[in-house]
C-alpha atoms as a PDB file:
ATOM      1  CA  UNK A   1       2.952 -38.216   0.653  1.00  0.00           C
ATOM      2  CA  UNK A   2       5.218 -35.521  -0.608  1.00  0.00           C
ATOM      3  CA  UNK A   3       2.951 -34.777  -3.928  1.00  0.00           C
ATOM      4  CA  UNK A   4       0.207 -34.011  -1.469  1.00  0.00           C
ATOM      5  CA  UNK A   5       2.300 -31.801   0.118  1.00  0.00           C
ATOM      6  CA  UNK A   6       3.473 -29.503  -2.036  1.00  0.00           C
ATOM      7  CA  UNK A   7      -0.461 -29.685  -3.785  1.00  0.00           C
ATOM      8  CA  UNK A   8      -1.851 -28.254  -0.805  1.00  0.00           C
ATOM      9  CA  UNK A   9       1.342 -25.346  -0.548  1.00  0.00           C
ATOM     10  CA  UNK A  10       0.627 -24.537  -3.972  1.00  0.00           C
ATOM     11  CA  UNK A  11      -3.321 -24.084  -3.072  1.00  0.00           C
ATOM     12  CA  UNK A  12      -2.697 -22.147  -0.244  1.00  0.00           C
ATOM     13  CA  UNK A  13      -0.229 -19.767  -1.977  1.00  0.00           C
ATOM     14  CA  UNK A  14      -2.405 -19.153  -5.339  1.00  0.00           C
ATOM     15  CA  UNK A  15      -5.398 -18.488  -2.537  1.00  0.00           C
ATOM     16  CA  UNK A  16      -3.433 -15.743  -0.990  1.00  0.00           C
ATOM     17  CA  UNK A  17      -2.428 -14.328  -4.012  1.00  0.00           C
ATOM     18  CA  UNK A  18      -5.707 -14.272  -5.236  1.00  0.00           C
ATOM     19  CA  UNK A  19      -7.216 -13.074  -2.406  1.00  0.00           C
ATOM     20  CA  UNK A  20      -4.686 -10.008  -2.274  1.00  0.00           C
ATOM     21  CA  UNK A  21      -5.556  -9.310  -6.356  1.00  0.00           C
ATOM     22  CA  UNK A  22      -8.937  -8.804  -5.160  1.00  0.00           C
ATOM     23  CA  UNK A  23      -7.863  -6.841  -1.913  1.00  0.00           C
ATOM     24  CA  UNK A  24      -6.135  -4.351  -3.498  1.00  0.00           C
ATOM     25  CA  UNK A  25      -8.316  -4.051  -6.572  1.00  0.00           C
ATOM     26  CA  UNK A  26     -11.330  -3.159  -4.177  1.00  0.00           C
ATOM     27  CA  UNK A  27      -9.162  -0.206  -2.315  1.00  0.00           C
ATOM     28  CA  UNK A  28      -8.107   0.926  -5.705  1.00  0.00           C
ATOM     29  CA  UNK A  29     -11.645   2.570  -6.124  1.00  0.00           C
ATOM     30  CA  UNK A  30     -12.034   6.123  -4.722  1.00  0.00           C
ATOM     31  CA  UNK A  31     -14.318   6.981  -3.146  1.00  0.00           C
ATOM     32  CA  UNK A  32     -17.082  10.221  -3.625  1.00  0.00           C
ATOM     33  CA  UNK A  33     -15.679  11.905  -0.312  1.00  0.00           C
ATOM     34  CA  UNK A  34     -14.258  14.922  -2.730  1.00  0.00           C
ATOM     35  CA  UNK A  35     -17.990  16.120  -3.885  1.00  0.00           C
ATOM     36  CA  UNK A  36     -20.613  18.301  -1.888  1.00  0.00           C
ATOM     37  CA  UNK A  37     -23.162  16.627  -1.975  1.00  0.00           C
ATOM     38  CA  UNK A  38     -25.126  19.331  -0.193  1.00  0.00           C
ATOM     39  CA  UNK A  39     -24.733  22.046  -3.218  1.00  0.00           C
ATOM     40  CA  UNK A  40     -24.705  21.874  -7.222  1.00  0.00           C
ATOM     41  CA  UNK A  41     -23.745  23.980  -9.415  1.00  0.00           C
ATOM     42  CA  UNK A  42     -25.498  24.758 -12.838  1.00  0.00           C
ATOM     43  CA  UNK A  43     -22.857  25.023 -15.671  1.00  0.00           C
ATOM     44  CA  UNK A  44     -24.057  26.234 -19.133  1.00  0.00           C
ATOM     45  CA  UNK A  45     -21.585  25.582 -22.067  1.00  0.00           C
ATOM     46  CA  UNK A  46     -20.100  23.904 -24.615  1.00  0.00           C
ATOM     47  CA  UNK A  47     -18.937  20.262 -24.540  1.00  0.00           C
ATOM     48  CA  UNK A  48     -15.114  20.291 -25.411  1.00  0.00           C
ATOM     49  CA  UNK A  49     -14.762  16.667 -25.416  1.00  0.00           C
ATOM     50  CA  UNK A  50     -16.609  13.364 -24.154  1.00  0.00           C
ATOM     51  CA  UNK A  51     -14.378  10.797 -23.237  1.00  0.00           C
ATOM     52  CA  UNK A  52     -16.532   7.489 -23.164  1.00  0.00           C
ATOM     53  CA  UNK A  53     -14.075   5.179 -20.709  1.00  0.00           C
ATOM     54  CA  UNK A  54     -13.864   2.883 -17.610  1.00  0.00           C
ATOM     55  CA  UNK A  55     -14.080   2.916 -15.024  1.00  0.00           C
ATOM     56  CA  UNK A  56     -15.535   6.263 -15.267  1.00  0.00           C
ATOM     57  CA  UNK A  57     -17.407   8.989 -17.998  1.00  0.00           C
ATOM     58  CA  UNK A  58     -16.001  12.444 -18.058  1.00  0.00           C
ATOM     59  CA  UNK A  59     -17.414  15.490 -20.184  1.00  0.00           C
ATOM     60  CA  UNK A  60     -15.320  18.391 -20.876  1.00  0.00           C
ATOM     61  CA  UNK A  61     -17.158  21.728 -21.039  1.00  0.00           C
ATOM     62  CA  UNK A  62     -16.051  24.786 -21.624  1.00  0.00           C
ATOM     63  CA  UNK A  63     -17.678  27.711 -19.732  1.00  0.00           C
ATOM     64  CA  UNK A  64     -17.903  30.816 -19.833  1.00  0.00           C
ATOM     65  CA  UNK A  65     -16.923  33.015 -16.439  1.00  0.00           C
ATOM     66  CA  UNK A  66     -16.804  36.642 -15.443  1.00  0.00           C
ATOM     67  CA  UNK A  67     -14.947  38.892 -17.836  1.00  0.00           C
ATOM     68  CA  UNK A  68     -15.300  36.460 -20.489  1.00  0.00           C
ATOM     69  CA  UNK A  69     -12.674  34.225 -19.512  1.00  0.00           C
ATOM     70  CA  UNK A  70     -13.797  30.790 -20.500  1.00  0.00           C
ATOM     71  CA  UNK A  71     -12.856  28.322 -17.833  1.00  0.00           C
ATOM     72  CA  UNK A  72     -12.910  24.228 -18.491  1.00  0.00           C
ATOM     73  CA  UNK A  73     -14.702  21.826 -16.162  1.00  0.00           C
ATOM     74  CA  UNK A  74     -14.193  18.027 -15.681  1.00  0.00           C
ATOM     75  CA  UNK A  75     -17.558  16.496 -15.248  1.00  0.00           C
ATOM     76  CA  UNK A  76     -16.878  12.582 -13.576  1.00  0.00           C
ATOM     77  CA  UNK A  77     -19.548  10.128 -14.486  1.00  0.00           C
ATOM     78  CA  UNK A  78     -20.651   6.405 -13.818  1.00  0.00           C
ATOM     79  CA  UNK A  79     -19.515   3.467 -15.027  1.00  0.00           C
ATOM     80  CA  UNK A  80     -20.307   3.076 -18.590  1.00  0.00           C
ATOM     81  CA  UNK A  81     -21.976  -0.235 -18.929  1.00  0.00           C
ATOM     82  CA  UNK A  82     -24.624   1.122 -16.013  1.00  0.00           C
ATOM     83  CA  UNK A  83     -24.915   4.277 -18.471  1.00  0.00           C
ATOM     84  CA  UNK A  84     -25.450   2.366 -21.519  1.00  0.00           C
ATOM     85  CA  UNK A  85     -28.420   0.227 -19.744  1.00  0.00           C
ATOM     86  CA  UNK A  86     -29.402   3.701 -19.196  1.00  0.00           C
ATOM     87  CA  UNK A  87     -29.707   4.923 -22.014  1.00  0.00           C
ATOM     88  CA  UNK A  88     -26.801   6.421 -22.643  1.00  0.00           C
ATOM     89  CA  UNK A  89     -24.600   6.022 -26.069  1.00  0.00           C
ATOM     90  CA  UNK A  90     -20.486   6.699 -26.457  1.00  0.00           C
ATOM     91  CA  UNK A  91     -21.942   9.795 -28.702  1.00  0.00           C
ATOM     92  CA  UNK A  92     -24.632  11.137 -25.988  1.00  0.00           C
ATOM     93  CA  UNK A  93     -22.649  14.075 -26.158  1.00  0.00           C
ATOM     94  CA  UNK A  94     -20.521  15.576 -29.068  1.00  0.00           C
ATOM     95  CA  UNK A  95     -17.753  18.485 -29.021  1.00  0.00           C
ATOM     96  CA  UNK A  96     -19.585  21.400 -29.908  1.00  0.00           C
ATOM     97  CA  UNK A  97     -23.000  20.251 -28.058  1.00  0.00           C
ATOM     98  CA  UNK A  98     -24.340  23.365 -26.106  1.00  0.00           C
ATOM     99  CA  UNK A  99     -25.395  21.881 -22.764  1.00  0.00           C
ATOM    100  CA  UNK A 100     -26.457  23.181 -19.465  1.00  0.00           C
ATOM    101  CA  UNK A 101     -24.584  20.333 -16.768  1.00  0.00           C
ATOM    102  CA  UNK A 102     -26.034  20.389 -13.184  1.00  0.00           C
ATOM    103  CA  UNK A 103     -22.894  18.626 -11.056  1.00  0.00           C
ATOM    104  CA  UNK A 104     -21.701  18.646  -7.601  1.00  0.00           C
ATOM    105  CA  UNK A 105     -18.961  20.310  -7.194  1.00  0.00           C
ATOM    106  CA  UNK A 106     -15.511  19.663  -5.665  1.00  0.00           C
ATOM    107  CA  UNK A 107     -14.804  20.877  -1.899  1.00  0.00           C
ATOM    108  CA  UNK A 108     -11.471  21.967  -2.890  1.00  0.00           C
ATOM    109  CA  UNK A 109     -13.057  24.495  -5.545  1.00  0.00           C
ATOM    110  CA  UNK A 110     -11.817  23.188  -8.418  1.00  0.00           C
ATOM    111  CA  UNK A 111     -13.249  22.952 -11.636  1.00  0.00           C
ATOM    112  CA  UNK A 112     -14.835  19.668 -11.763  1.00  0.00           C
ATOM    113  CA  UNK A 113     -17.527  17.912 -10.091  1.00  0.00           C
ATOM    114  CA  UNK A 114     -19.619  14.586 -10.357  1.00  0.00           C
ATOM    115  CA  UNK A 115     -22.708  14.753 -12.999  1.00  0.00           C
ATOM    116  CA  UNK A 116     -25.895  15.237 -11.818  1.00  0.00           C
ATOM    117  CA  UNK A 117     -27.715  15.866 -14.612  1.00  0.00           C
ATOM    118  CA  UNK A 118     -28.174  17.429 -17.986  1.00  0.00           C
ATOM    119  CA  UNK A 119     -30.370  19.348 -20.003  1.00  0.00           C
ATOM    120  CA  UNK A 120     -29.921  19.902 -24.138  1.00  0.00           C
ATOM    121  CA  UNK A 121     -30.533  22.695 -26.653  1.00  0.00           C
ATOM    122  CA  UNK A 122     -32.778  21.200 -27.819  1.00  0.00           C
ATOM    123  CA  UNK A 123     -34.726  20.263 -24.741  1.00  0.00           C
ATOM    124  CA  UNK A 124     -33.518  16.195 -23.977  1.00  0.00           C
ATOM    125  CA  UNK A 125     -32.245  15.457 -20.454  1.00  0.00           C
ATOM    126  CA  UNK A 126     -30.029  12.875 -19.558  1.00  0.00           C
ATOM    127  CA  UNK A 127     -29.513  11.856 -15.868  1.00  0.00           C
ATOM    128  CA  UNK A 128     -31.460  13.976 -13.171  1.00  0.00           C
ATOM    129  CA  UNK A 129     -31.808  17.102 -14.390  1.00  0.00           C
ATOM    130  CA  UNK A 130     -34.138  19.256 -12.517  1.00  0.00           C
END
């Protein structure tokens, strides 16, 4: 009678841990709530870096602003195994890529935003580019 006992606290305890791995992992996810989704913003520059990682894309760009100050933007992607099914490839863009990036932007005004789409030199689109 005992061993049946201390079976069934040992199932109930790995459940709950278990079940709070998975709680916690699920509110570890942020959410979009930091882009306007209402506006974009069309950045034309050159990619800086492209950093091909979970759980999300980013592309570096460098930009240039008023008075010739270039200013560098964080561009947040998807999730790379959806992008690769997509199309997309860890070299789909390269440092030194010139690249117009259509992104919402942050409501804080920072320099980043989440990709929308963009457009190559030499004409090739990736995402939704209008």
């Amino acid at each position: 009678m005992k061993k049946k006992c201390n079976s069934f606290y040992v199932l109930r305890w790995l459940i709950l841990v278990l079940f709070l791995c998975g709680f916690s992992a699920t509110f570890a996810h942020h959410s979009g709530n930091m882009f306007d989704r209402e506006q974009t913003v069309e950045l034309i520059g050159t990619v800086k870096e492209f950093q091909w990682t979970s759980p999300h894309i980013w592309i570096q760009i460098l930009v240039s602003a008023e008075d010739d100050i270039i200013e560098e933007w964080s561009i947040e992607g998807g999730v790379p195994n959806r992008l690769f099914r997509s199309g997309w490839r860890p070299a789909s863009f390269e440092a030194g890529d010139i690249v117009t990036i259509v992104a919402y932007p942050m409501r804080d005004g920072a320099k980043a935003g989440l990709f929308v789409g963009a457009k190559f030199f030499d004409g090739s689109t990736l995402g939704r580019f209008p």
